[in-house]
C-alpha atoms as a PDB file:
ATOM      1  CA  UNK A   1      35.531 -13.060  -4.415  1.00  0.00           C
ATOM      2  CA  UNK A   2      35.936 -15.803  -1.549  1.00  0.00           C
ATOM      3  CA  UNK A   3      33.634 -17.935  -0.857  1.00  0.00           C
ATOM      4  CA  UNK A   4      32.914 -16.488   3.471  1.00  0.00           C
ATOM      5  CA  UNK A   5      33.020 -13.023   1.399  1.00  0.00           C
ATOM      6  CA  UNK A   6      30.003 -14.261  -1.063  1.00  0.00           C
ATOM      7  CA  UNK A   7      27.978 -16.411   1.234  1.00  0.00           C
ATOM      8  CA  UNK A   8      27.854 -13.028   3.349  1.00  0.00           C
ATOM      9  CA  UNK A   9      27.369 -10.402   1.333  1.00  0.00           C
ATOM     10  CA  UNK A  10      24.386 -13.393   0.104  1.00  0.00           C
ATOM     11  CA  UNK A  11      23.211 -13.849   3.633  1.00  0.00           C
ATOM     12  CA  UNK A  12      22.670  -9.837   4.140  1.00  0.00           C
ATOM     13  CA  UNK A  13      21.177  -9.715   0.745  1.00  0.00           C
ATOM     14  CA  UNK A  14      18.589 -12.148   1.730  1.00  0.00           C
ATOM     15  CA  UNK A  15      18.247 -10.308   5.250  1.00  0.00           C
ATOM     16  CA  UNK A  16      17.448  -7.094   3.684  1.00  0.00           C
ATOM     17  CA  UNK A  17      14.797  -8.708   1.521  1.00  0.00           C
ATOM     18  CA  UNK A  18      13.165 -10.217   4.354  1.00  0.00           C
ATOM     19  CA  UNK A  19      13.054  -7.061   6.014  1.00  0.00           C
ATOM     20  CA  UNK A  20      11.684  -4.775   3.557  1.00  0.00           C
ATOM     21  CA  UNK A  21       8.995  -7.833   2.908  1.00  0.00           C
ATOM     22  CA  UNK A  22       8.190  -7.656   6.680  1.00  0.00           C
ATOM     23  CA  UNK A  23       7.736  -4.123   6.495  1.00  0.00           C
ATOM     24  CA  UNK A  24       5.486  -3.856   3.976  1.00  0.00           C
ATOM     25  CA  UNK A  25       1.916  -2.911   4.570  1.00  0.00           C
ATOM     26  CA  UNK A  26      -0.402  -6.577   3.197  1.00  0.00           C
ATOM     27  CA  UNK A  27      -1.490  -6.515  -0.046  1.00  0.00           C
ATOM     28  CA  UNK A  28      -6.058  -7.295  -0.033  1.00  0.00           C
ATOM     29  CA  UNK A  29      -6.600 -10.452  -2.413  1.00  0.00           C
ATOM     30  CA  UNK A  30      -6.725  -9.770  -6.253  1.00  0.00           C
ATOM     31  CA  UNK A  31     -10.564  -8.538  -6.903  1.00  0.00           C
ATOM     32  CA  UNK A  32     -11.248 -11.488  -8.921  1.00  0.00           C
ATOM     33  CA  UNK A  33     -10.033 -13.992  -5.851  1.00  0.00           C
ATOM     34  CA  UNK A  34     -13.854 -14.023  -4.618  1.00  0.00           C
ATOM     35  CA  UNK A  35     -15.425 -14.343  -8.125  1.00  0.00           C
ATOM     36  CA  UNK A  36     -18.063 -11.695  -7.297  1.00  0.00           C
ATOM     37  CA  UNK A  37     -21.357 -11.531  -9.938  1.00  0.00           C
ATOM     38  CA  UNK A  38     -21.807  -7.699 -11.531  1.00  0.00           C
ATOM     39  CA  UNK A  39     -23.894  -6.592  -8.707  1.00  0.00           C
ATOM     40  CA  UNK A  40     -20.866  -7.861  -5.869  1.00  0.00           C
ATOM     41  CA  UNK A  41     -18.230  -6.534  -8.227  1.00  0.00           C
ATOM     42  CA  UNK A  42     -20.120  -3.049  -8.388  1.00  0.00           C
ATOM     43  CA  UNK A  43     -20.521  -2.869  -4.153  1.00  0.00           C
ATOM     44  CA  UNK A  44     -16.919  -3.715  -4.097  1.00  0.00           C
ATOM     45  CA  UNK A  45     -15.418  -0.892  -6.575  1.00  0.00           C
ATOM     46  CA  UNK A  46     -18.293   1.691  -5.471  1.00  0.00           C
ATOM     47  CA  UNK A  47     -16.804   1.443  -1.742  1.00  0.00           C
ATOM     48  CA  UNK A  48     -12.901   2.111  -3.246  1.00  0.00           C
ATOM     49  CA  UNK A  49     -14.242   4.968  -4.655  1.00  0.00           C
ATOM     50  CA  UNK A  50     -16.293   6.391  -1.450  1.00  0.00           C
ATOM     51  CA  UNK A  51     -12.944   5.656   0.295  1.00  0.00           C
ATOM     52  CA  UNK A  52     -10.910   7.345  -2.463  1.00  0.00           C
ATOM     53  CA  UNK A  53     -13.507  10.455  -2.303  1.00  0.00           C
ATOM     54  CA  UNK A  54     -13.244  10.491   1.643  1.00  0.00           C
ATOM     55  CA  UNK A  55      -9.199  10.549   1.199  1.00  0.00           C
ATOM     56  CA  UNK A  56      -9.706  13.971  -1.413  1.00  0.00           C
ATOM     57  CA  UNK A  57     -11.852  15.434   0.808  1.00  0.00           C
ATOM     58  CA  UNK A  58      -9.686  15.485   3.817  1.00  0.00           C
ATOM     59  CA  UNK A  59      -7.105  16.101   1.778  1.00  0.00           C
ATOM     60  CA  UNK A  60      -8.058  19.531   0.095  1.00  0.00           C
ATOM     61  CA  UNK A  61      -9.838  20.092   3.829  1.00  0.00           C
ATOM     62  CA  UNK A  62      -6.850  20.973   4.996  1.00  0.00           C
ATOM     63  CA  UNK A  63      -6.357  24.532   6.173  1.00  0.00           C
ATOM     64  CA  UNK A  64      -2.976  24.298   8.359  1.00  0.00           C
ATOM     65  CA  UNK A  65       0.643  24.094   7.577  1.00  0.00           C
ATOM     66  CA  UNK A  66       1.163  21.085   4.583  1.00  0.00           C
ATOM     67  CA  UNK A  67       2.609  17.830   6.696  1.00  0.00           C
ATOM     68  CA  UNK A  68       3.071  14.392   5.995  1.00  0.00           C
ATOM     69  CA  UNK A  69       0.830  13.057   8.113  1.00  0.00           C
ATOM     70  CA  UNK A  70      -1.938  15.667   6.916  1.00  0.00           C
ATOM     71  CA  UNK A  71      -0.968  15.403   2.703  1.00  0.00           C
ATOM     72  CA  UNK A  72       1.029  12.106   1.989  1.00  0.00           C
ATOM     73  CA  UNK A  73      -1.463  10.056   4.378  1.00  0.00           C
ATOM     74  CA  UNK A  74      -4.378  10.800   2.769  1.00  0.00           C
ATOM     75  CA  UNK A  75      -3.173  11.463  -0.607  1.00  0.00           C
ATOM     76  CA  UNK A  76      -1.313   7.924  -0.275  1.00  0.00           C
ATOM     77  CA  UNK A  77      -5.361   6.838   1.309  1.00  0.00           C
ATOM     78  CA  UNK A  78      -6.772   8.151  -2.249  1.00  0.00           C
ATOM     79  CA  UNK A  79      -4.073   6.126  -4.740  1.00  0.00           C
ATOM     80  CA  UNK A  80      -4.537   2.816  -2.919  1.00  0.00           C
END
């Protein structure tokens, strides 16, 4: 492989990373970042799952056609 050939096939590589990084949705700080006490720890994982339960219940609330943005959105709501 030449060297032009490898430094651009490198420089697209790179590209494409920087891309898909950019594209991304942000990542919220490990749980553990803000050293939370039992009761802080608790408020934080009790309002996942209301959030969680909010994305079930507007998934299976739904009485039309199946659609992304009606079953993958929500579904995709509840895993995260």
């Amino acid at each position: 492989m030449r060297i032009p050939t490898l430094a651009s096939l490198c420089a697209l590589t790179l590209s494409a990373a920087v891309a898909a990084a950019e594209s991304s949705p942000a990542l919220p700080p490990p749980l553990w970042a803000s050293k939370p006490d039992v009761a802080a720890f608790n408020k934080i994982e009790d309002g996942h799952l209301d959030a969680a339960k909010k994305a079930i219940d507007a998934l299976a609330a739904v009485k039309d056609k199946r659609t992304i943005e009606n079953t993958l959105v929500p579904y995709d709501d509840a895993t995260r």
